[in-house]
C-alpha atoms as a PDB file:
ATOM      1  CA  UNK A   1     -52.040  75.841 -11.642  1.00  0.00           C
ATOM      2  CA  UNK A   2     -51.274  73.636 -14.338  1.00  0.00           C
ATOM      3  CA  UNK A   3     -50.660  76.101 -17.104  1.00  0.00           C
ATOM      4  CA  UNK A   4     -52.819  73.447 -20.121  1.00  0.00           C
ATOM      5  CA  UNK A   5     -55.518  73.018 -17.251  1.00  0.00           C
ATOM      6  CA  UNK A   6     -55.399  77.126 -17.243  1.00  0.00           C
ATOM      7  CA  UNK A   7     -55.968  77.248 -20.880  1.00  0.00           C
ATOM      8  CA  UNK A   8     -58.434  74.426 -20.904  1.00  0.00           C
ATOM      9  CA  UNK A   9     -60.276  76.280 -18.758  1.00  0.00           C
ATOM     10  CA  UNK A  10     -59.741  80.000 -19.458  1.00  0.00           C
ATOM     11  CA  UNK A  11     -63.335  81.352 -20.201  1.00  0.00           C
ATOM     12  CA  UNK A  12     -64.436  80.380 -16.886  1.00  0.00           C
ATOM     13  CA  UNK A  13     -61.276  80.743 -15.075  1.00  0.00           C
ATOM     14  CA  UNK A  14     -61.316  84.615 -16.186  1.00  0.00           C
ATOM     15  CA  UNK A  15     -64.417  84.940 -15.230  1.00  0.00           C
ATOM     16  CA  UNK A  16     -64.229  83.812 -11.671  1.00  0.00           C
ATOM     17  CA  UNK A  17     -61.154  86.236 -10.953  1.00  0.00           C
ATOM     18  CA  UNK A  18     -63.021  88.996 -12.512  1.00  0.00           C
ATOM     19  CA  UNK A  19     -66.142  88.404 -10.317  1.00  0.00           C
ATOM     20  CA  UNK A  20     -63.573  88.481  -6.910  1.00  0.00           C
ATOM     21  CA  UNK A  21     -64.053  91.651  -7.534  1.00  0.00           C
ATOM     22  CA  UNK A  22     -67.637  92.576  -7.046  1.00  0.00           C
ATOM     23  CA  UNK A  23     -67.520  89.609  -4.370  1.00  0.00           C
ATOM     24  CA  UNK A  24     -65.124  90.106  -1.599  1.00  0.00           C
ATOM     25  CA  UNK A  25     -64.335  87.431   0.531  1.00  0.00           C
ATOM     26  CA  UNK A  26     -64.429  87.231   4.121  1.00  0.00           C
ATOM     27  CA  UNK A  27     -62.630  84.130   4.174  1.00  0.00           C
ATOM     28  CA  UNK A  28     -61.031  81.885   1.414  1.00  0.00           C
ATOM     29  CA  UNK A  29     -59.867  78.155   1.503  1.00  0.00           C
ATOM     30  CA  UNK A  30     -58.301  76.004  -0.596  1.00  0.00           C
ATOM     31  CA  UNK A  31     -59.348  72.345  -1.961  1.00  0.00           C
ATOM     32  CA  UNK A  32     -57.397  70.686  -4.971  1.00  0.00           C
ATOM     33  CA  UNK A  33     -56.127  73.699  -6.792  1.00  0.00           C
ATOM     34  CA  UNK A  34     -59.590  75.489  -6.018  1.00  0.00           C
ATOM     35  CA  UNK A  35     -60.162  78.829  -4.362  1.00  0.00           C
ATOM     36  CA  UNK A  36     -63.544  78.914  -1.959  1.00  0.00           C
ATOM     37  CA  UNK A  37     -64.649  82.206  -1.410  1.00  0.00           C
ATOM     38  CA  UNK A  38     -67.169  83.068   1.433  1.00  0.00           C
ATOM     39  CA  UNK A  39     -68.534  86.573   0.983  1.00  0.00           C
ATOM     40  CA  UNK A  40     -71.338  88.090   2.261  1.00  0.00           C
ATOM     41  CA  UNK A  41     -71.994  89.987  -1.232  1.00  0.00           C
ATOM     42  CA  UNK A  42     -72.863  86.385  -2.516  1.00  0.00           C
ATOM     43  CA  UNK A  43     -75.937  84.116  -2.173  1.00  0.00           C
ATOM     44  CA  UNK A  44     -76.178  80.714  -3.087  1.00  0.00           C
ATOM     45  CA  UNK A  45     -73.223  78.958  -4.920  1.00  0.00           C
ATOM     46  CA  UNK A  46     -70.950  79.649  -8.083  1.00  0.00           C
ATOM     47  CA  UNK A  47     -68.492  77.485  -9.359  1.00  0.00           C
ATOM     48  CA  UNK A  48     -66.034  78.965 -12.061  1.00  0.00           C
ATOM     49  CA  UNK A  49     -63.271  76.998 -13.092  1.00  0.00           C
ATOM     50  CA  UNK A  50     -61.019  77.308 -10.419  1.00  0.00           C
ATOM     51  CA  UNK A  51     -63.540  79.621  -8.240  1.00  0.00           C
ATOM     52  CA  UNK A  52     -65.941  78.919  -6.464  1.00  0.00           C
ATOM     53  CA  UNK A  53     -68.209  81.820  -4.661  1.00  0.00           C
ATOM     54  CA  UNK A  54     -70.732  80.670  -1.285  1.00  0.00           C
ATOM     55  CA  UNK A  55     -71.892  82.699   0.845  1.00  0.00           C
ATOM     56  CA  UNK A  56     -69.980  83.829   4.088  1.00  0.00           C
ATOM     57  CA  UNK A  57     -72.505  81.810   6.740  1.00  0.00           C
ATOM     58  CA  UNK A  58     -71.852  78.546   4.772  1.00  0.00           C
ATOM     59  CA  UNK A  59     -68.420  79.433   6.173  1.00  0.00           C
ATOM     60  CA  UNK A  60     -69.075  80.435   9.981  1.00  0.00           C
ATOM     61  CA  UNK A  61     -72.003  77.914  10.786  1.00  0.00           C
ATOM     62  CA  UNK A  62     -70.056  74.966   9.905  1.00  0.00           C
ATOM     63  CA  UNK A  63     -66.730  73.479  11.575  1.00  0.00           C
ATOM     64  CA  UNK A  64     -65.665  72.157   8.495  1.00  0.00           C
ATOM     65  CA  UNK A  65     -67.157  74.612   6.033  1.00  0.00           C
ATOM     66  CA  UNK A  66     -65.337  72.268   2.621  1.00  0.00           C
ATOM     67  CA  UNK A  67     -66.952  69.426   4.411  1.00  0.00           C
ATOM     68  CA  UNK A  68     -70.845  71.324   3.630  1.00  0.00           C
ATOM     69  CA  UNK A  69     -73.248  69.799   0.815  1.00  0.00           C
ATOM     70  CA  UNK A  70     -73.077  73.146  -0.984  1.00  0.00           C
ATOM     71  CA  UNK A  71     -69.084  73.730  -1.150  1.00  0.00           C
ATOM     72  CA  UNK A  72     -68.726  70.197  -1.923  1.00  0.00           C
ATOM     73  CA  UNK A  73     -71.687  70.319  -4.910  1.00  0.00           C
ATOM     74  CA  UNK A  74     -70.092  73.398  -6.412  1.00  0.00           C
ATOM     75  CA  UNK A  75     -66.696  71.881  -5.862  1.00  0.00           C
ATOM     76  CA  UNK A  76     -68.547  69.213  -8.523  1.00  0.00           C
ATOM     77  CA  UNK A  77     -69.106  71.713 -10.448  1.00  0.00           C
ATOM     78  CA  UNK A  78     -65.539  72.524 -10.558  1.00  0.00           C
ATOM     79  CA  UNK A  79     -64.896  68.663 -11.836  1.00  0.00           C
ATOM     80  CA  UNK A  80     -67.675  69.175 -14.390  1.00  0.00           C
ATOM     81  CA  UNK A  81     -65.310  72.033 -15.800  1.00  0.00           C
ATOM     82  CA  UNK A  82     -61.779  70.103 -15.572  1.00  0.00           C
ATOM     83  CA  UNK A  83     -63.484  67.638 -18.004  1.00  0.00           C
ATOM     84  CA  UNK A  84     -65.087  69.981 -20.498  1.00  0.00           C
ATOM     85  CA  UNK A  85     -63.010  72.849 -21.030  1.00  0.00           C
ATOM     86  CA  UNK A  86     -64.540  75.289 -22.953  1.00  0.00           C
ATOM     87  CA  UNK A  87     -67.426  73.763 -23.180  1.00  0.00           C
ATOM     88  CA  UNK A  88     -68.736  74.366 -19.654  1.00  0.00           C
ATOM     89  CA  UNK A  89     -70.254  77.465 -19.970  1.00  0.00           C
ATOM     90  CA  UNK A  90     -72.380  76.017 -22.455  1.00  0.00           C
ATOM     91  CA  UNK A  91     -73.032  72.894 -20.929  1.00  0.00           C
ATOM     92  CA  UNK A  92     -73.545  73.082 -17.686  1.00  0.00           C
ATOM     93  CA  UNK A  93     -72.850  77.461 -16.894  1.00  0.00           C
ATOM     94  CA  UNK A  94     -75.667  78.522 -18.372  1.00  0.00           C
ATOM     95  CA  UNK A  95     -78.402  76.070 -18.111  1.00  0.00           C
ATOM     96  CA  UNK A  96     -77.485  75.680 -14.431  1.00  0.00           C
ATOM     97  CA  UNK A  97     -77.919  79.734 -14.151  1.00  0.00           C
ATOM     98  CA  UNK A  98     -81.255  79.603 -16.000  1.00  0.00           C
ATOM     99  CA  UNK A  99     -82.002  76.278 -13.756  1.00  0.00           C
ATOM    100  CA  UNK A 100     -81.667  78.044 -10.823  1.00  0.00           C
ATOM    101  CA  UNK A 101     -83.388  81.041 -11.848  1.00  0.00           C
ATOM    102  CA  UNK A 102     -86.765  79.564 -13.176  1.00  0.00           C
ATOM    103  CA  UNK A 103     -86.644  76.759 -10.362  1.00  0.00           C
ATOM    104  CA  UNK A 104     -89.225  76.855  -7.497  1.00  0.00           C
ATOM    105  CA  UNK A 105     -88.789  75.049  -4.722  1.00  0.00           C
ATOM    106  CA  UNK A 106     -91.552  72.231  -4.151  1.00  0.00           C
ATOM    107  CA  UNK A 107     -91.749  71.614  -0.263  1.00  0.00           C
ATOM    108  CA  UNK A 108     -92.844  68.136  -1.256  1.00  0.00           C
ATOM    109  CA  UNK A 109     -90.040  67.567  -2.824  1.00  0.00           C
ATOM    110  CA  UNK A 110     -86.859  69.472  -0.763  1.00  0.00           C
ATOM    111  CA  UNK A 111     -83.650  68.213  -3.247  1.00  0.00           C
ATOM    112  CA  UNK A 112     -86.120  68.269  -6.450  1.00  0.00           C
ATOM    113  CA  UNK A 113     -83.443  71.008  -7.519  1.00  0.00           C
ATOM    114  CA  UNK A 114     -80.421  68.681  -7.656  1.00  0.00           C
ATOM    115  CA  UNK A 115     -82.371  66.401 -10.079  1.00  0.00           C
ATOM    116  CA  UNK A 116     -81.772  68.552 -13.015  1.00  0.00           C
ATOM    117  CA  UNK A 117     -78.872  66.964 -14.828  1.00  0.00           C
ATOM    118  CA  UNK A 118     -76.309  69.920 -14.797  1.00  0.00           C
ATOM    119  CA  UNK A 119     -76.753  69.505 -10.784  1.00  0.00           C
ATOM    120  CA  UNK A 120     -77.275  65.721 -10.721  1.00  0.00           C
ATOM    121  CA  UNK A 121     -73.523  65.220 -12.392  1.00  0.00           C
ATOM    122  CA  UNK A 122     -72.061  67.595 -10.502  1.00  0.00           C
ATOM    123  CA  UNK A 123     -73.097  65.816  -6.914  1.00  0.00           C
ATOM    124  CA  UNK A 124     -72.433  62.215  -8.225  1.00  0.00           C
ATOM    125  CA  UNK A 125     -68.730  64.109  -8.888  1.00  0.00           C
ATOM    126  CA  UNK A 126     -68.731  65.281  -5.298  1.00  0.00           C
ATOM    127  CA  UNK A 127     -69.570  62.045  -4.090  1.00  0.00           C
ATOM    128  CA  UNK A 128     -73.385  63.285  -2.634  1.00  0.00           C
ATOM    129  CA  UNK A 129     -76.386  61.199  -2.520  1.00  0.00           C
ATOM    130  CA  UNK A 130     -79.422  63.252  -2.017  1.00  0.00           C
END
């Protein structure tokens, strides 16, 4: 890794190494300098710098599991931090936790979730149109 993208990124980037620890991976792949890491510890997605956490059946019910609307989102998410640094935590990290959190899902409305704007960037980065 680029060692200015490293520090650019650090706060996140140190916390997605430290979580690989309370979320083992069954399997990991690589996309552009990213590490994907199924586990079946994890549910839903996690994107940290140059981390990002799914869980494990994203990986074995799908062919091409980096081909999947929820690696590629979070791999968004992942473009969201390249451009603001230190920032992201702020930005997107937490209001995208909290989002997530306090969200209920609206069967009226199935991708109602992805309007929020932290969510809405990060799948117009990853090229997804809900």
């Amino acid at each position: 890794m680029n060692a200015l993208l490293l520090l650019w990124q650090l706060p996140q980037v140190l916390l997605g190494w430290f979580l690989r620890l309370f979320y083992p991976a069954v399997y990991t792949l690589e996309k552009d300098g990213v590490t994907v890491i199924f586990s079946d510890h994890f549910h839903g997605g996690l994107s940290l710098g140059t981390t990002v956490f799914v869980h494990s059946h994203v990986y074995t019910w799908n062919e091409f599991p980096l081909d999947t609307l929820t690696v590629r989102h979070e791999l968004g998410h992942c473009k969201q931090s390249r451009i603001l640094g230190w920032l992201y935590l702020l930005v997107i990290g937490l209001p995208s936790l909290l989002h997530a959190w306090l969200y209920r899902r609206d069967p009226s409305d199935p991708d109602g979730y992805y309007r929020f704007y932290t969510e809405a960037w990060a799948d117009r980065l990853a090229g997804i149109k809900r």
